[in-house]
Protein backbone atom coordinates (compact mmCIF):
# COMPACT_ATOMS: atom_id res chain seq x y z
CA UNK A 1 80.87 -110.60 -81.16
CA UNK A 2 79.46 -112.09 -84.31
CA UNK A 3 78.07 -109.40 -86.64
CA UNK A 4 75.03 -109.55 -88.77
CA UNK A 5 74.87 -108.57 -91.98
CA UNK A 6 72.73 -105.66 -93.22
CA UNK A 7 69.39 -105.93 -93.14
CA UNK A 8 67.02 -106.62 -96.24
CA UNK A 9 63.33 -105.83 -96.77
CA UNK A 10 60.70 -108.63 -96.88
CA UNK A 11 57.70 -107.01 -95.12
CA UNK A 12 54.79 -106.48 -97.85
CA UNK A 13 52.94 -103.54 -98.22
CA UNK A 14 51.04 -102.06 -95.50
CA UNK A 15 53.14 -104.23 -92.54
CA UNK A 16 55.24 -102.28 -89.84
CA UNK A 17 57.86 -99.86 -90.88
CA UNK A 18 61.47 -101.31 -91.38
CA UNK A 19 62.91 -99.72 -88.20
CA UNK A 20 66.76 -99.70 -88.35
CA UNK A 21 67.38 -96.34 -86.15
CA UNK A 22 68.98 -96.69 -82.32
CA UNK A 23 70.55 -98.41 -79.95
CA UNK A 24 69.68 -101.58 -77.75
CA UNK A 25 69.94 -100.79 -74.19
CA UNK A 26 72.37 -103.83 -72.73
CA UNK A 27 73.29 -104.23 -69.24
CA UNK A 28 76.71 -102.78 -70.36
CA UNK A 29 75.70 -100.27 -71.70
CA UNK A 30 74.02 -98.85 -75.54
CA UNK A 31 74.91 -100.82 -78.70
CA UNK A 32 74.66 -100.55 -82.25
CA UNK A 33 71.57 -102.80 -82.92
CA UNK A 34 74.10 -104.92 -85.62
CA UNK A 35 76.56 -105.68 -82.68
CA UNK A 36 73.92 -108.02 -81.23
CA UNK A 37 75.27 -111.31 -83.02
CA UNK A 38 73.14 -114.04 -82.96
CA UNK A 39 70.16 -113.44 -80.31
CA UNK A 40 68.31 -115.37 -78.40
CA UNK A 41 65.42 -112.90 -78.06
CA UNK A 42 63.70 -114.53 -75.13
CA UNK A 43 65.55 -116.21 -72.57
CA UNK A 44 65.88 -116.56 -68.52
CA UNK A 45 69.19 -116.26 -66.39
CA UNK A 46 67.49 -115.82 -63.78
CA UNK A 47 64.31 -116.26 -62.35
CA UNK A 48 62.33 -117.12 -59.21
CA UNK A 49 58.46 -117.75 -58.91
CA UNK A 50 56.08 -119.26 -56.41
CA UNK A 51 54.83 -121.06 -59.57
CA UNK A 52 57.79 -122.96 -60.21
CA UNK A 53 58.83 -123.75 -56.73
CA UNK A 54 62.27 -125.57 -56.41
CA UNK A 55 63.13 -124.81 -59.65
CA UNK A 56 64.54 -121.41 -59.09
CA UNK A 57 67.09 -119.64 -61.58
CA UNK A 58 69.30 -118.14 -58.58
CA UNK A 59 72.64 -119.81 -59.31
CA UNK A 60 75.09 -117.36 -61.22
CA UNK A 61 77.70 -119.52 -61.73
CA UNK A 62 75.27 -121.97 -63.62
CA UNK A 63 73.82 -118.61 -65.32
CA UNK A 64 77.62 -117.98 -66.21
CA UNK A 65 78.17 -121.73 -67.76
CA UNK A 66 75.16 -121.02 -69.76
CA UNK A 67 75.88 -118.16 -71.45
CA UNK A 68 79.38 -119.59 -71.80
CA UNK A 69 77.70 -122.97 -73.43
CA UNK A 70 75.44 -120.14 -75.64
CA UNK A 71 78.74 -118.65 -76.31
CA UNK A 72 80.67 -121.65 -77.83
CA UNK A 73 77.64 -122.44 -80.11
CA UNK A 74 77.51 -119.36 -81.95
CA UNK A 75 75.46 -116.85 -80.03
CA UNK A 76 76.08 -113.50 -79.00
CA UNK A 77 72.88 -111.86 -77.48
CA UNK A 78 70.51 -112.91 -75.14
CA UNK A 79 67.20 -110.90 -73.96
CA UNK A 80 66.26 -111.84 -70.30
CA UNK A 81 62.45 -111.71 -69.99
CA UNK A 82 62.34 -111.69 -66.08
CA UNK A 83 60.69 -108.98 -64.98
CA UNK A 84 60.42 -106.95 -61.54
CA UNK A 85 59.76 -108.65 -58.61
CA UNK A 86 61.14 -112.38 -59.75
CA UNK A 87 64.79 -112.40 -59.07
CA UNK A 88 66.08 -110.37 -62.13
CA UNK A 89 69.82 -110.32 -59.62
CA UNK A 90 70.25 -107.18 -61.79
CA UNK A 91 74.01 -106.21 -60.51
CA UNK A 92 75.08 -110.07 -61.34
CA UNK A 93 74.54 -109.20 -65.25
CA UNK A 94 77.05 -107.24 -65.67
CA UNK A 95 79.58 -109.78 -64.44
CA UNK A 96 78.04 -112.64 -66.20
CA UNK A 97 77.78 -110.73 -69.75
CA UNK A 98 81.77 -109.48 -69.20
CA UNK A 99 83.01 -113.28 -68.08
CA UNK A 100 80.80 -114.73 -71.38
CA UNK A 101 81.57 -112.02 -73.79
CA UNK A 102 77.63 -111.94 -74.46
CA UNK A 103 75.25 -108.84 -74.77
CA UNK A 104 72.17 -109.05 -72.13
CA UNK A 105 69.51 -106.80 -72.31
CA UNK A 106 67.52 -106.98 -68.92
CA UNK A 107 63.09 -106.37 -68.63
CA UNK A 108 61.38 -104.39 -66.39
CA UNK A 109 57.49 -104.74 -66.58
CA UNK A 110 55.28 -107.36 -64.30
CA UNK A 111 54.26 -110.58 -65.01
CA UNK A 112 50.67 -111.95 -64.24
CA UNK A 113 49.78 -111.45 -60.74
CA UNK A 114 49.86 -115.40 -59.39
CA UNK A 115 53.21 -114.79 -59.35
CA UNK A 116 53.58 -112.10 -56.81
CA UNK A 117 52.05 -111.70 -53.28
CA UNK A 118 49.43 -109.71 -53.58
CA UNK A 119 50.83 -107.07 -50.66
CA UNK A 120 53.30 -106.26 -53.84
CA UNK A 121 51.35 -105.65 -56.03
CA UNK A 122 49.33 -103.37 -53.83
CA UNK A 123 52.43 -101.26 -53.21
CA UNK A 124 52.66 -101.12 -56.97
CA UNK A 125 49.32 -99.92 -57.63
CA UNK A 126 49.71 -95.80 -58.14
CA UNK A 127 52.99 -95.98 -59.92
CA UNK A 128 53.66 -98.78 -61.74
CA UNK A 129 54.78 -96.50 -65.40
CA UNK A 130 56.53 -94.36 -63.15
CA UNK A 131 58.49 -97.71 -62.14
CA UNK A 132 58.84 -98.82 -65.69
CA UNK A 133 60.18 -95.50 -66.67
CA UNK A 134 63.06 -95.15 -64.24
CA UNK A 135 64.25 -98.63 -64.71
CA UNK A 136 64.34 -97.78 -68.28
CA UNK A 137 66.23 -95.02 -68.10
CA UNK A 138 67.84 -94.55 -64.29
CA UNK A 139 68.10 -98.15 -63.27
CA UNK A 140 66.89 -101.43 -61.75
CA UNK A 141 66.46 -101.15 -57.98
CA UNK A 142 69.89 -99.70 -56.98
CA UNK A 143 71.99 -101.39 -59.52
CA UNK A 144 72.66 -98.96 -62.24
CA UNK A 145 71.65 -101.34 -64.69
CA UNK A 146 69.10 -99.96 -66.63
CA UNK A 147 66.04 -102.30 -68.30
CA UNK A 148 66.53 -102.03 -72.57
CA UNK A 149 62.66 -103.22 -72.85
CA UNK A 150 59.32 -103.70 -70.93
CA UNK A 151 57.57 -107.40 -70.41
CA UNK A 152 54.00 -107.61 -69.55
CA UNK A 153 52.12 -110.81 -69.96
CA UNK A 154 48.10 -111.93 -70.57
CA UNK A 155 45.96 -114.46 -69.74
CA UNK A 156 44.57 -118.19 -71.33
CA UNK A 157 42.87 -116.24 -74.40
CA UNK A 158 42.09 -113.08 -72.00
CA UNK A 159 43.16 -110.19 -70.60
CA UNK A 160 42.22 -109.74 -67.18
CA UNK A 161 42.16 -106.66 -65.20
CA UNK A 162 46.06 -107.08 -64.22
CA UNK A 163 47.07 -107.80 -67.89
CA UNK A 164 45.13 -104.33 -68.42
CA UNK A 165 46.26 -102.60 -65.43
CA UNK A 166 49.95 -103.73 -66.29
CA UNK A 167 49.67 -103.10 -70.21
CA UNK A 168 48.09 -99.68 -69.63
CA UNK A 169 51.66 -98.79 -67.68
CA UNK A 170 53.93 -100.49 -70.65
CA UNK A 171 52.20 -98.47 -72.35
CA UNK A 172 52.59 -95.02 -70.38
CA UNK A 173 56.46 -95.89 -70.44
CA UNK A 174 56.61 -96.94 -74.24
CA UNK A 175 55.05 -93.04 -74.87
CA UNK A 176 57.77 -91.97 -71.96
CA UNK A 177 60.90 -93.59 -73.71
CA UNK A 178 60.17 -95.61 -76.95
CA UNK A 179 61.33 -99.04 -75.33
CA UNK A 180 59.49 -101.85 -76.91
CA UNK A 181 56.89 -104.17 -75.64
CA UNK A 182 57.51 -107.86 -75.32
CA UNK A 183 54.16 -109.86 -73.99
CA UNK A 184 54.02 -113.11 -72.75
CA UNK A 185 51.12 -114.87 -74.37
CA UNK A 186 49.35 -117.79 -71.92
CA UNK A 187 49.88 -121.10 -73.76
CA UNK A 188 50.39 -118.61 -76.88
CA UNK A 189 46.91 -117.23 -77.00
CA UNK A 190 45.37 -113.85 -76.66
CA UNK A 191 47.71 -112.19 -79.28
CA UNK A 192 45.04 -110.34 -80.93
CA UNK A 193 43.11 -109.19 -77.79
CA UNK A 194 46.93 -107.46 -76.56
CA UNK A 195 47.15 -106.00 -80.10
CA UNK A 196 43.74 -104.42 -79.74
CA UNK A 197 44.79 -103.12 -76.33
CA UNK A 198 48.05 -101.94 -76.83
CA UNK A 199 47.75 -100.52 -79.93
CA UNK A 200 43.81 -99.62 -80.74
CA UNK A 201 43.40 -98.27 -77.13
CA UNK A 202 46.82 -97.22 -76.17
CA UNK A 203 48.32 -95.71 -79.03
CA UNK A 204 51.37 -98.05 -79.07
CA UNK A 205 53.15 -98.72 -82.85
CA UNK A 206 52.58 -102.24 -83.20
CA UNK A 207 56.68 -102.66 -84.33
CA UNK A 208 57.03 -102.02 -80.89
CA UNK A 209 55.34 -104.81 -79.58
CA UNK A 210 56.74 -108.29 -79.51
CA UNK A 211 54.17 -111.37 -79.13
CA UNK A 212 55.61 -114.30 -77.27
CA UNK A 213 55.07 -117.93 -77.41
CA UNK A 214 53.05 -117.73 -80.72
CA UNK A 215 54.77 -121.46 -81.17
CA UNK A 216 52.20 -122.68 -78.24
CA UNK A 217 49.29 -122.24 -80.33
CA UNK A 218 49.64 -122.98 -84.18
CA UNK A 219 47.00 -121.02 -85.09
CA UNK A 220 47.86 -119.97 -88.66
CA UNK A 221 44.96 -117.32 -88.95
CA UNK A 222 46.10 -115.78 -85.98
CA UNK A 223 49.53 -115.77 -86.69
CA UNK A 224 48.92 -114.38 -90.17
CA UNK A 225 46.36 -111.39 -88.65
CA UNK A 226 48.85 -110.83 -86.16
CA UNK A 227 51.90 -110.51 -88.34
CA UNK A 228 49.71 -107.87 -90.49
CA UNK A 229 48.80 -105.87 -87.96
CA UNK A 230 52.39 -105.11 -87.88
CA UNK A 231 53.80 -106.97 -84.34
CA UNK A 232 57.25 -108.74 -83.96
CA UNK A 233 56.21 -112.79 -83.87
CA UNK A 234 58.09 -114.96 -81.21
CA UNK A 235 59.05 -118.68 -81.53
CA UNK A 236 60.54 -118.99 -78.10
CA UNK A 237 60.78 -122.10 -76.44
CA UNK A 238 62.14 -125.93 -76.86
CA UNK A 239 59.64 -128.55 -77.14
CA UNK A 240 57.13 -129.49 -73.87
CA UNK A 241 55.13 -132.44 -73.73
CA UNK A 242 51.80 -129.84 -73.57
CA UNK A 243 52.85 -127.52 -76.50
CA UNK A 244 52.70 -128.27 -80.52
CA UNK A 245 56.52 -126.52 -80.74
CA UNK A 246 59.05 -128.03 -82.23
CA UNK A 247 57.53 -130.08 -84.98
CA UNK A 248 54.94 -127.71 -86.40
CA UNK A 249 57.15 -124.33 -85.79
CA UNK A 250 58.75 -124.95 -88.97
CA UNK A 251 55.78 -125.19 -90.64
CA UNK A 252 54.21 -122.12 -89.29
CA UNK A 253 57.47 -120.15 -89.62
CA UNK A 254 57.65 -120.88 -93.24
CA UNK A 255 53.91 -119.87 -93.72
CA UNK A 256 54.85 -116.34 -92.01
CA UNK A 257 57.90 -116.30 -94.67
CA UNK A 258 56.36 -116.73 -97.36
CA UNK A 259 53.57 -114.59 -96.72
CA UNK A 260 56.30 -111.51 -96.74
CA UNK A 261 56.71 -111.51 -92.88
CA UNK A 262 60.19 -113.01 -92.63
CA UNK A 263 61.53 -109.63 -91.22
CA UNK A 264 59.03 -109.83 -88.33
CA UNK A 265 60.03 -113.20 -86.62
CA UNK A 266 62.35 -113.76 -83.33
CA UNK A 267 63.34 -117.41 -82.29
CA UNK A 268 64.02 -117.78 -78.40
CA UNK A 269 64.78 -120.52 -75.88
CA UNK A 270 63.24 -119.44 -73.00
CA UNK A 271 65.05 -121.31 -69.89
CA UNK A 272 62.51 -121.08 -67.14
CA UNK A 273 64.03 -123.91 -64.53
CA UNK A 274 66.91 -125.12 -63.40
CA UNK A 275 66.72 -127.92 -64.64
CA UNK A 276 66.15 -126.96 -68.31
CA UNK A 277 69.52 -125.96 -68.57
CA UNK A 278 71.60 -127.68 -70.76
CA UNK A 279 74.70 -127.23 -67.43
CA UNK A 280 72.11 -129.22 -65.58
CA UNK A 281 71.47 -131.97 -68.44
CA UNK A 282 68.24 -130.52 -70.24
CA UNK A 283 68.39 -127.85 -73.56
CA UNK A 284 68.90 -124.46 -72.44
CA UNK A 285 70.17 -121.87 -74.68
CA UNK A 286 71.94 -123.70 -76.78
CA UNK A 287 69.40 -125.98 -77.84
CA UNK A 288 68.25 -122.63 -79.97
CA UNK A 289 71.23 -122.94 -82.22
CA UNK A 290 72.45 -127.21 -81.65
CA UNK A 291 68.81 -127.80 -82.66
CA UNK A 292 66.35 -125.46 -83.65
CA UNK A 293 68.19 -123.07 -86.02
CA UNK A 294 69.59 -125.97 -87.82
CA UNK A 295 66.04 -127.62 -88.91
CA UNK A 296 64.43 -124.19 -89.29
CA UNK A 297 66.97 -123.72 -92.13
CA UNK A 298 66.10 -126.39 -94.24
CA UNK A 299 62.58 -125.16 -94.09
CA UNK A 300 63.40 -121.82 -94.75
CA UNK A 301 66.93 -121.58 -96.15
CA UNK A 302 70.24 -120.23 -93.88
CA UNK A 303 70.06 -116.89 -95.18
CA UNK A 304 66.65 -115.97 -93.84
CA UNK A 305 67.43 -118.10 -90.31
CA UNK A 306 70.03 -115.78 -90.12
CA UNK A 307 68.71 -112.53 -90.14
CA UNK A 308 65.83 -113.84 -88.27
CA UNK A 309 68.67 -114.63 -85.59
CA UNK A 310 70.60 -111.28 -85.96
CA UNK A 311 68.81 -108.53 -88.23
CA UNK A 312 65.34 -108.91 -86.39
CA UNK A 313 65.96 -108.64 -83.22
CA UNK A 314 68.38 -105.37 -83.62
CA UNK A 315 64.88 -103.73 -85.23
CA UNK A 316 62.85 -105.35 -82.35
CA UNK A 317 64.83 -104.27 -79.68
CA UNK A 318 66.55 -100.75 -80.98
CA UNK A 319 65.28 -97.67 -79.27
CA UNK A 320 66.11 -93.91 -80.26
CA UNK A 321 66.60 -92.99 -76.34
């Protein structure tokens, strides 16, 4: 595995707390957060939803190529973002991280509730920590593979009463076990309405929280209030016809950089269809590094793209168990 070199401050006065203690939880096992290599710190290997019908993630040997492809162009860590309930295949990862020589770190937590049947989420209703929690630390379903972080998600610049419901339980099981928070933000809005849940109501450290998707709304304020409040920042995700990505994520990157938050950002490719992946002729995970890591650097220089790709996400993700 590629190994990342030691970490260095940039985080002004005031920010989160340089957190460089633990171990990530992989699907293999705990690791030494500077074992992770180059990360892709928000990615899909597998994933099913009635929202994106026919364009299920369910094929491991694809999954396999994939990692394999992610694998040839440098990387060496990837953090699946599928929660419970939407085809995590949890026993598969093992296989699939051994055959690629990759670190995977698996998510419990629940997504937003279109994408369950609402008898689930019924059944869920009295113990949904208590389900974070053991697949934490026990295991997912009967696999033995045990979750290394928790992903809940909000709503189009709200939080309904299942982003509450669910967020209340991450953060019952972040008290329980320390694992980080990683939120999926609705077209990249709502970030400072989950802060002010999570961590003015709930108690949660906001270095333990990681805001996803920030690239879907280029909202500079937000991004700025957001990274000084204290929160991991997420670029995840290859440029869609409906999202400003791509060309203005250097941009905004560079304005988070600058600003003394260069130790707080996490770059991501998040796969969420079949046919995204560069096997089946779209971007996929390599895009991250072919494409994306390549024009981030001359906005920002190689040496902070790197630790952004290897020294971040070992502080995002590390846990004292």
């Amino acid at each position: 595995m590629n190994t990342p070199p030691g970490a260095t401050a940039g985080a002004p006065a005031g920010a989160r707390p340089v957190r460089a203690v633990g171990t990530v939880r992989t699907v293999l096992g705990d690791v030494s957060p500077t074992e992770l290599g180059v990360c892709d710190a928000h990615d899909h290997l597998f994933l099913s939803s009635p929202r994106l019908p026919g364009q299920e993630l369910r094929d491991a040997s694809a999954a396999t190529a994939e990692l394999v492809a992610f694998r040839a162009a440098g990387g060496g860590s990837v953090m699946q973002w599928t929660p419970y309930g939407l085809g995590r295949r949890a026993a598969d990862l093992p296989l699939l991280s051994r055959a690629a020589g990759v670190h995977i770190v698996a998510a419990t937590g629940l997504h937003q509730a279109a994408h369950y049947a609402p008898e689930l989420i019924d059944r869920l209703r009295d113990g949904l920590a208590d389900l974070f929690v053991a697949e934490l630390t026990e295991g997912l379903a009967t696999s033995g593979v045990r979750a290394g972080f928790i992903k809940v998600a909000g709503g189009f610049h709200a939080l309904d009463a299942h982003a509450r419901w669910t967020m209340s339980a991450a953060a019952e099981a972040y008290h329980a076990t320390g694992a980080p928070i990683a939120v999926h933000l609705e077209l990249g809005t709502g970030a400072l309405d989950v802060l002010d849940l999570l961590c003015g109501e709930l108690g949660v450290p906001p270095d333990r929280v990681i805001l996803g998707h920030l690239n879907r709304s280029p909202d500079p304020v937000v991004h700025r209030q957001a990274a000084e409040a204290g929160a991991y920042l997420a670029f995840d995700g290859p440029s869609r016809a409906n999202h400003a990505t791509d060309w203005r994520m250097p941009d905004a990157v560079r304005a988070l950089a600058e600003a003394g938050f260069g130790d707080q950002l996490l770059l991501g490719g998040d796969t969420t269809t079949a046919g995204a992946r560069s096997v089946d002729g779209g971007p996929g995970m390599p895009y991250l590094l072919r494409r994306v890591r390549p024009r981030l650097e001359l906005a920002l220089g190689a040496a902070l793209v790197e630790r952004v790709l290897t020294v971040n996400p070992g502080r995002a993700f590390a846990v004292e168990w």
